[in-house]
Protein backbone atom coordinates (compact mmCIF):
# COMPACT_ATOMS: atom_id res chain seq x y z
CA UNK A 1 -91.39 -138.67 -175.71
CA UNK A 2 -93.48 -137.97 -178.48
CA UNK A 3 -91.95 -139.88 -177.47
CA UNK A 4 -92.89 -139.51 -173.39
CA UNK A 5 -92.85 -142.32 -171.63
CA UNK A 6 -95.68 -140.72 -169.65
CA UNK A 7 -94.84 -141.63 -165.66
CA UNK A 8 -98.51 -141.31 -164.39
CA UNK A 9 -98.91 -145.13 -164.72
CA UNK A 10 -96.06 -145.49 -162.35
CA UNK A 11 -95.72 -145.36 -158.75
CA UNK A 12 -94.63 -142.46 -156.80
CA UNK A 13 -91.65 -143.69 -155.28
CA UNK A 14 -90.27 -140.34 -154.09
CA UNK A 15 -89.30 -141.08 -150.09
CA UNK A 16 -88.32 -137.65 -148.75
CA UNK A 17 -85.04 -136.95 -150.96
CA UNK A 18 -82.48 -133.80 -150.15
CA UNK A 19 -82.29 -130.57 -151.39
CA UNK A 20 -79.74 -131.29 -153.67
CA UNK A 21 -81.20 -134.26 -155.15
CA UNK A 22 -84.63 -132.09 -155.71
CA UNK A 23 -82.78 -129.35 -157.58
CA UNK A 24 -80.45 -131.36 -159.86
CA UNK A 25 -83.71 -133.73 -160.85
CA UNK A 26 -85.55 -129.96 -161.81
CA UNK A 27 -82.52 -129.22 -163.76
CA UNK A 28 -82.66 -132.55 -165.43
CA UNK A 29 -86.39 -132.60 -166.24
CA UNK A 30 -86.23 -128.89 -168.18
CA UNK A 31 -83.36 -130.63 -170.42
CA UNK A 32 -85.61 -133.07 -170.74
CA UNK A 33 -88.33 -131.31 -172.05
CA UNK A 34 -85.66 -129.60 -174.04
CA UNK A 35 -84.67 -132.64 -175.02
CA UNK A 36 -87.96 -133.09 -176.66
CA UNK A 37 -88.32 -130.29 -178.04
CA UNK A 38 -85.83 -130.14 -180.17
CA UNK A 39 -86.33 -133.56 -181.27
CA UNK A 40 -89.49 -132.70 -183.21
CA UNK A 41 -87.30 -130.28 -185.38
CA UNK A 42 -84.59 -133.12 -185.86
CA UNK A 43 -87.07 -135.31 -186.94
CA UNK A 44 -88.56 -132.84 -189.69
CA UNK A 45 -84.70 -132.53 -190.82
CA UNK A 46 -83.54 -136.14 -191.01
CA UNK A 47 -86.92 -137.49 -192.75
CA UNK A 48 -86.01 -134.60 -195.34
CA UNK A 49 -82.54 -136.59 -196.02
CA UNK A 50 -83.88 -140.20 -195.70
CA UNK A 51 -87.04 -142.15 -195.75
CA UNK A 52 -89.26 -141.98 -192.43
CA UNK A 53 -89.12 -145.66 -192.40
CA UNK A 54 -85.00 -145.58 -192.83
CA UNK A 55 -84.62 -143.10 -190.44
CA UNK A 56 -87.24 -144.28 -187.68
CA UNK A 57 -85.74 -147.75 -187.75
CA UNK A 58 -82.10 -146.47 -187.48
CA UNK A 59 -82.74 -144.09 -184.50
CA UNK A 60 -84.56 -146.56 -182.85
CA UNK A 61 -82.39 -149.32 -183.31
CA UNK A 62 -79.38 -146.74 -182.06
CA UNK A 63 -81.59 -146.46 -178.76
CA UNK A 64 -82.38 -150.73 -178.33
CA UNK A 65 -78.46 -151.11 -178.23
CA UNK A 66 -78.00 -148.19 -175.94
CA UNK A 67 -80.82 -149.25 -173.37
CA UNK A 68 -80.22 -152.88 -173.76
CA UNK A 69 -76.11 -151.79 -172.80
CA UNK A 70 -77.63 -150.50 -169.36
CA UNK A 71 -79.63 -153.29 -168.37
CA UNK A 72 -76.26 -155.66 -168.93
CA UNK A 73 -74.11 -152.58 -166.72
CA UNK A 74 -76.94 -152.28 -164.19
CA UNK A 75 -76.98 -156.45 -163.91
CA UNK A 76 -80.87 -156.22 -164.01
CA UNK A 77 -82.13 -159.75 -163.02
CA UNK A 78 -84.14 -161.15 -165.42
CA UNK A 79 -87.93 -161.16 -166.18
CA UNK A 80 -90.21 -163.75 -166.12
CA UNK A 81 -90.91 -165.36 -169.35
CA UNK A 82 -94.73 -164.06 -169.14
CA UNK A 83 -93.60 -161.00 -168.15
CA UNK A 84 -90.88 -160.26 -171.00
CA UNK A 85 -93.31 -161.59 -173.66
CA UNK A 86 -95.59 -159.15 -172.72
CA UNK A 87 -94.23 -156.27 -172.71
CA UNK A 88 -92.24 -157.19 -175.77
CA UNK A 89 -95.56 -157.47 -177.58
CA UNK A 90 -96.51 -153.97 -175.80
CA UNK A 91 -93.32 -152.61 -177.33
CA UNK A 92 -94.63 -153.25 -180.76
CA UNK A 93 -97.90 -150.72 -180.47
CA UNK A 94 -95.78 -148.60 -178.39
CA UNK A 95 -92.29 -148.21 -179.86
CA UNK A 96 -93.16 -149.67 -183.05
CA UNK A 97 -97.10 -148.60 -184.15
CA UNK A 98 -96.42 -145.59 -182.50
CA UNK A 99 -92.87 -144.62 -183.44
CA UNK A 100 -93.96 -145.54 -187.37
CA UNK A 101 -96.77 -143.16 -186.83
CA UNK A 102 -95.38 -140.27 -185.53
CA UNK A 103 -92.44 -140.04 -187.68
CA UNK A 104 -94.67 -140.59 -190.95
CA UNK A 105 -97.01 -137.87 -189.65
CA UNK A 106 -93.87 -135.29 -188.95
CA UNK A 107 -92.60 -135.83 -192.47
CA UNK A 108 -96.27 -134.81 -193.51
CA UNK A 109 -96.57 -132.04 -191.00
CA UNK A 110 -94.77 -128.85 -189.63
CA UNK A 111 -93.11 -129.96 -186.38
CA UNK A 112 -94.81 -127.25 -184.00
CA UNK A 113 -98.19 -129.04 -185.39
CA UNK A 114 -96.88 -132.61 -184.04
CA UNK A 115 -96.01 -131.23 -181.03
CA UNK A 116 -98.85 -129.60 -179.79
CA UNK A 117 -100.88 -132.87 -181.12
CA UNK A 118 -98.71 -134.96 -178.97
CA UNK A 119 -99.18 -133.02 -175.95
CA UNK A 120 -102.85 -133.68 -175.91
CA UNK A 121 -101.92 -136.95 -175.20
CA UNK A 122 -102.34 -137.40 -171.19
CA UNK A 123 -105.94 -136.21 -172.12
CA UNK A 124 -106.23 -139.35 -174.59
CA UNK A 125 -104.91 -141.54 -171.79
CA UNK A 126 -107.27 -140.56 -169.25
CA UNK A 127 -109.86 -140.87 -172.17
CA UNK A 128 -109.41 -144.45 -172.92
CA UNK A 129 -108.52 -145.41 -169.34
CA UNK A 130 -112.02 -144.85 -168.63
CA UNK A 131 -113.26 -146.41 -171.78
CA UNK A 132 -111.45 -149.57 -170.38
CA UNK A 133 -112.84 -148.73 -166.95
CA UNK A 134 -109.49 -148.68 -164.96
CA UNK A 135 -109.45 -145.01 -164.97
CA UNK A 136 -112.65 -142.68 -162.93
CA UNK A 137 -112.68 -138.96 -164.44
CA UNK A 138 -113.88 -136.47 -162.51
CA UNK A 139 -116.00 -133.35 -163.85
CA UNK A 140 -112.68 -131.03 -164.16
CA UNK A 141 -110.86 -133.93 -166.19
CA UNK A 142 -113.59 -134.38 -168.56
CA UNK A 143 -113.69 -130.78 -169.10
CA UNK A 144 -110.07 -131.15 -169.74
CA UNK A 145 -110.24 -133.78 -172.14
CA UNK A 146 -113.07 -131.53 -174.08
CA UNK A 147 -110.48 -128.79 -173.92
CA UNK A 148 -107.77 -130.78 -175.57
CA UNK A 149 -109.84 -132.49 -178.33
CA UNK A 150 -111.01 -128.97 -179.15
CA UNK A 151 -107.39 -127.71 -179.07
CA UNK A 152 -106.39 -130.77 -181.81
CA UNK A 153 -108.84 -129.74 -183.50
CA UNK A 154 -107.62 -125.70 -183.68
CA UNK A 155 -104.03 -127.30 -184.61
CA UNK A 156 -105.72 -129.70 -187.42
CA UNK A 157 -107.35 -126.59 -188.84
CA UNK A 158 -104.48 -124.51 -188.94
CA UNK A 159 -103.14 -127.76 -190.92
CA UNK A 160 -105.75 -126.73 -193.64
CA UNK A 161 -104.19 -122.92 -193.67
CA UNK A 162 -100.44 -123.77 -194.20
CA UNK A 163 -99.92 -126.55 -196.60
CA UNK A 164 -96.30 -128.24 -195.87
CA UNK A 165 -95.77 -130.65 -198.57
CA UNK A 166 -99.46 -130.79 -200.02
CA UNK A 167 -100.38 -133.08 -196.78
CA UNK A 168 -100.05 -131.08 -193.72
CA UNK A 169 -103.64 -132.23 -192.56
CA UNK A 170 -102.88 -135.93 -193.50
CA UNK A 171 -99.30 -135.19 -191.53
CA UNK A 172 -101.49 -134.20 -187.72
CA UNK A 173 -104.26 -137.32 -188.14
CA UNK A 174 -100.86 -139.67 -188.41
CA UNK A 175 -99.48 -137.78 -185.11
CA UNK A 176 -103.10 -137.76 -183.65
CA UNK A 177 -103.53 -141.41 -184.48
CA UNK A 178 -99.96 -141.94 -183.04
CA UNK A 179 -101.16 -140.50 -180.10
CA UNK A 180 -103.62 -142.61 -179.82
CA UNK A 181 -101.93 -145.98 -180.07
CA UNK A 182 -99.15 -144.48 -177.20
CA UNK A 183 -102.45 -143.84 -174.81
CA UNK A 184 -103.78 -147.05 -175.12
CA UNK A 185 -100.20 -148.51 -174.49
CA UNK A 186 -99.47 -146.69 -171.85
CA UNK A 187 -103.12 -147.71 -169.92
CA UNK A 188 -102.27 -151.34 -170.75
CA UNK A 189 -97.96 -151.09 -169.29
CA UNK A 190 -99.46 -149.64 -166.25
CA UNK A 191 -99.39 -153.20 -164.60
CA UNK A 192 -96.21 -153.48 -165.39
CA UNK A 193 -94.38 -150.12 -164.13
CA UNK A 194 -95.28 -151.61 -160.56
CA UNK A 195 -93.11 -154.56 -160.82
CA UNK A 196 -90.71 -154.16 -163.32
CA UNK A 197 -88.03 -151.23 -163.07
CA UNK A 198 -87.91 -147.87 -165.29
CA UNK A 199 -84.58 -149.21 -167.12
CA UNK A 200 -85.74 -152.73 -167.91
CA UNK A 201 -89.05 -151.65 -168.79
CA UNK A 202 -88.24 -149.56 -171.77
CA UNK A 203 -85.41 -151.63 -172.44
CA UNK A 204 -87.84 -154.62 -173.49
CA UNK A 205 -90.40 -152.35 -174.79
CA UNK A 206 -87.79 -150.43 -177.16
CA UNK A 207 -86.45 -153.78 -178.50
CA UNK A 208 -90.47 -155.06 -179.29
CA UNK A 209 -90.97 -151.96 -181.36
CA UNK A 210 -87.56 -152.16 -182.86
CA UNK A 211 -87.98 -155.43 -184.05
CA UNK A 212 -91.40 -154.49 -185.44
CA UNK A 213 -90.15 -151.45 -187.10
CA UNK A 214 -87.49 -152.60 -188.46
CA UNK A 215 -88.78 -155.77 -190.67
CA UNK A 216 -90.99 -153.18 -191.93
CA UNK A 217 -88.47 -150.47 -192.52
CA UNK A 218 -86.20 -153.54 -194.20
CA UNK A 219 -86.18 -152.09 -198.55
CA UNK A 220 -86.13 -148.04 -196.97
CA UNK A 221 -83.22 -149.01 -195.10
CA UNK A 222 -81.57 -151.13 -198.01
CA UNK A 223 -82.22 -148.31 -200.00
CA UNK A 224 -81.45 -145.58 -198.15
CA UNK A 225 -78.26 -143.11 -199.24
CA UNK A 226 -76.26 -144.27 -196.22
CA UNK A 227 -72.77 -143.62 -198.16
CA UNK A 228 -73.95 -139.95 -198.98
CA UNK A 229 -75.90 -139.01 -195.47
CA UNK A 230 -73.77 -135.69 -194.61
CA UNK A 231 -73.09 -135.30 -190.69
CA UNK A 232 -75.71 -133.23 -189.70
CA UNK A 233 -78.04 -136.38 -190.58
CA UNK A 234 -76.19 -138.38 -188.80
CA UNK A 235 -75.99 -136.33 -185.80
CA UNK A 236 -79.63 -135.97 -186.60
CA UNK A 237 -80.22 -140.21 -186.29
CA UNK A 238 -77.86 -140.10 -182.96
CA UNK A 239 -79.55 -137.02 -181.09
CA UNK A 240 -83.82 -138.44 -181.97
CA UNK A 241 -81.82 -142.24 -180.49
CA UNK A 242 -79.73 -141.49 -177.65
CA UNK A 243 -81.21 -138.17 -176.93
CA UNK A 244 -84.77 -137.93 -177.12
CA UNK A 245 -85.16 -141.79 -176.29
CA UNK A 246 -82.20 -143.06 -173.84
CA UNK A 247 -81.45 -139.81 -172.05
CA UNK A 248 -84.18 -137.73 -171.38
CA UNK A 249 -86.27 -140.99 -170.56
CA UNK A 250 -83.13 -141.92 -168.39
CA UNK A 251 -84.49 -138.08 -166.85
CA UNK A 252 -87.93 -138.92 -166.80
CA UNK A 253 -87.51 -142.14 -164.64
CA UNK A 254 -85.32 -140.01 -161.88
CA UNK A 255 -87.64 -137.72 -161.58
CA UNK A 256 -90.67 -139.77 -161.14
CA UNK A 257 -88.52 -141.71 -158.33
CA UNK A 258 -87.21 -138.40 -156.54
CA UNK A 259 -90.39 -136.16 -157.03
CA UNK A 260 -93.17 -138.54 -157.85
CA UNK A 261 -95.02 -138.77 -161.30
CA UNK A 262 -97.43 -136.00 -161.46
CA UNK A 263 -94.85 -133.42 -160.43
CA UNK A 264 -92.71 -134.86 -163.15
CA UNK A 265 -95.68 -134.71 -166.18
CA UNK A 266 -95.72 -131.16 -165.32
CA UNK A 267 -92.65 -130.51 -166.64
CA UNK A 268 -93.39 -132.71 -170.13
CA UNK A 269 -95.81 -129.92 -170.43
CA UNK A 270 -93.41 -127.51 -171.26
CA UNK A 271 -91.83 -129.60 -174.09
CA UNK A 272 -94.43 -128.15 -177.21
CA UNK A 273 -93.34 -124.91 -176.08
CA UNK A 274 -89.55 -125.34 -176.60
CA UNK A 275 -90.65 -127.29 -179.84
CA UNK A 276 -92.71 -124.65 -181.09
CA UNK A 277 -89.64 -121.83 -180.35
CA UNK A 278 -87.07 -124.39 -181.97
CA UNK A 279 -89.52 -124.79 -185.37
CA UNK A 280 -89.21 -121.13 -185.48
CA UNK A 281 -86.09 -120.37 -185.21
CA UNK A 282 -84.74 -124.08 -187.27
CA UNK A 283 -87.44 -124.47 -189.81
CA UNK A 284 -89.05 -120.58 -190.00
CA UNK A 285 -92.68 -122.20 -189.14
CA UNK A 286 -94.12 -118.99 -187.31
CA UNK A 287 -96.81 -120.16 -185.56
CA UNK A 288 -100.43 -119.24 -186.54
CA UNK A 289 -103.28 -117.36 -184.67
CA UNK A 290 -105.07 -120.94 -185.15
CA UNK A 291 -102.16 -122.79 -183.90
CA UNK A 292 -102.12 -120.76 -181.11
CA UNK A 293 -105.76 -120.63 -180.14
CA UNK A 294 -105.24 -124.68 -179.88
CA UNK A 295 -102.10 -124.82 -178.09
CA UNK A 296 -103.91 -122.55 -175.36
CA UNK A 297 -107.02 -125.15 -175.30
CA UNK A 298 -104.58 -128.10 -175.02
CA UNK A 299 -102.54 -126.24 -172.41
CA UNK A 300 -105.23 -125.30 -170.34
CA UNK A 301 -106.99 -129.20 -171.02
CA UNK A 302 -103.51 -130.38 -169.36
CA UNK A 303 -103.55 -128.38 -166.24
CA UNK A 304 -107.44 -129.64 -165.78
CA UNK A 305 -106.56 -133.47 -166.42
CA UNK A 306 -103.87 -133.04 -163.77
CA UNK A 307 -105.79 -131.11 -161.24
């Protein structure tokens, strides 16, 4: 995700699959959150070899073609105008707002930071899903909500403790603000993920934000040290496209078909703690007492949300 697609907004349309089919999508949905993981360490390496901007527009344009390559395979019919306009214009504040967000905060911030930030954000979903009224929250969810905010909070002031370029703090407010655009795009596609299919749907959401991002990204990318870029940022560019958003989305669709949404979230739970193990052993960010004390607050804020 982040960079999740977050599958609570759609439908559960799990009808009684096999054993086999069960096991292979559990499979799937740990390399998923694998999948994610890791991609919060390849971000921190590739914005250290090229711009955010340059790199955000290239990985993201490297996931439009991919996705938009399915849709023509999978002879998807077409969309209503309405429809396609739509959710092009949702692709900007979620692929594009977002996307420019959380890479700019990443560059700013250790990784483990970003993801523990990010994973607060079902909490921020249900938050503003109420504020728009579409969403009731029960007294365990808003508990879990609290929790999370509190646990940002922890992972913002271990931000002021371990100073990563001079702007670690600034680094978590772009990821928490980030996460804050993604909630209130996700609460506003949920219309949408009941009519229009998992492939499609991110295929004309990715291509919104790409557009978006890329007319901004425009002088990074003309300026950017293309001829120079040694293979590991290249393989940096194709893993954070085709990895983190063509493939383990492509994961996070079958599983909300074959086991149903919630059961699938679950397992995006897991993805700050593979990103937090990854920093470690990648970027030697050992995690902090503080950074810890929040991840356990966010954790536990999750499991309350989803109760």
């Amino acid at each position: 995700m982040s960079q999740t697609p977050r599958g609570d907004a759609l439908p559960d349309t799990a009808t009684a699959p096999g054993r086999a089919a069960v096991w292979i999508t559990d499979v799937s949905l740990v390399l998923m959150a694998l999948i994610w993981g890791v991609n919060f360490s390849v971000v921190k390496y590739g914005t250290e070899l090229l711009a955010p901007l340059a790199f955000n527009g290239a990985r993201l344009t490297v996931a439009s073609v991919a996705l938009a390559a399915l849709v023509l395979a999978k002879r998807r019919a077409s969309l209503p105008r309405r429809d396609a306009v739509a959710l092009l214009l949702l692709g900007v504040l979620g692929n594009g707002v977002y996307q420019w967000l959380f890479i700019e905060g990443v560059a700013l911030t250790r990784a483990g930071d970003a993801a523990l930030v990010v994973a607060a954000s079902p909490a921020l979903i249900a938050l503003i899903g109420r504020l728009l009224g579409v969403e009731r929250i029960q007294t365990r969810g808003a508990i879990g909500i609290a929790l999370s905010i509190v646990g940002i909070g922890f992972v913002v002031y271990s931000g002021t403790r371990v100073v990563v370029r001079g702007a670690s703090v600034t680094g978590d407010l772009l990821v928490l603000a980030g996460s804050v655009s993604w909630a209130l795009y996700t609460v506003l596609l949920a219309p949408y993920t009941r009519r229009v299919d998992g492939i499609t749907l991110s295929a004309y959401t990715m291509f919104g934000g790409t557009i978006a991002l890329v007319l901004a990204a425009l002088p990074s990318i003309a300026h950017a040290p293309w001829g120079t870029l040694p293979a590991m940022g290249w393989g940096a560019m194709l893993y954070s496209g085709l990895g983190a958003l063509v493939i383990a989305y492509l994961f996070w669709y079958r599983g909300v078909r074959v086991i149903g949404p919630t059961r699938t979230a679950m397992y995006s739970n897991l993805q700050p703690l593979f990103a937090l193990v990854v920093a470690w052993a990648m970027l030697a960010e050992r995690p902090t007492p503080w950074q810890g004390l929040g991840a356990l607050c966010i954790m536990s804020g999750l499991l309350l949300t989803r109760a």
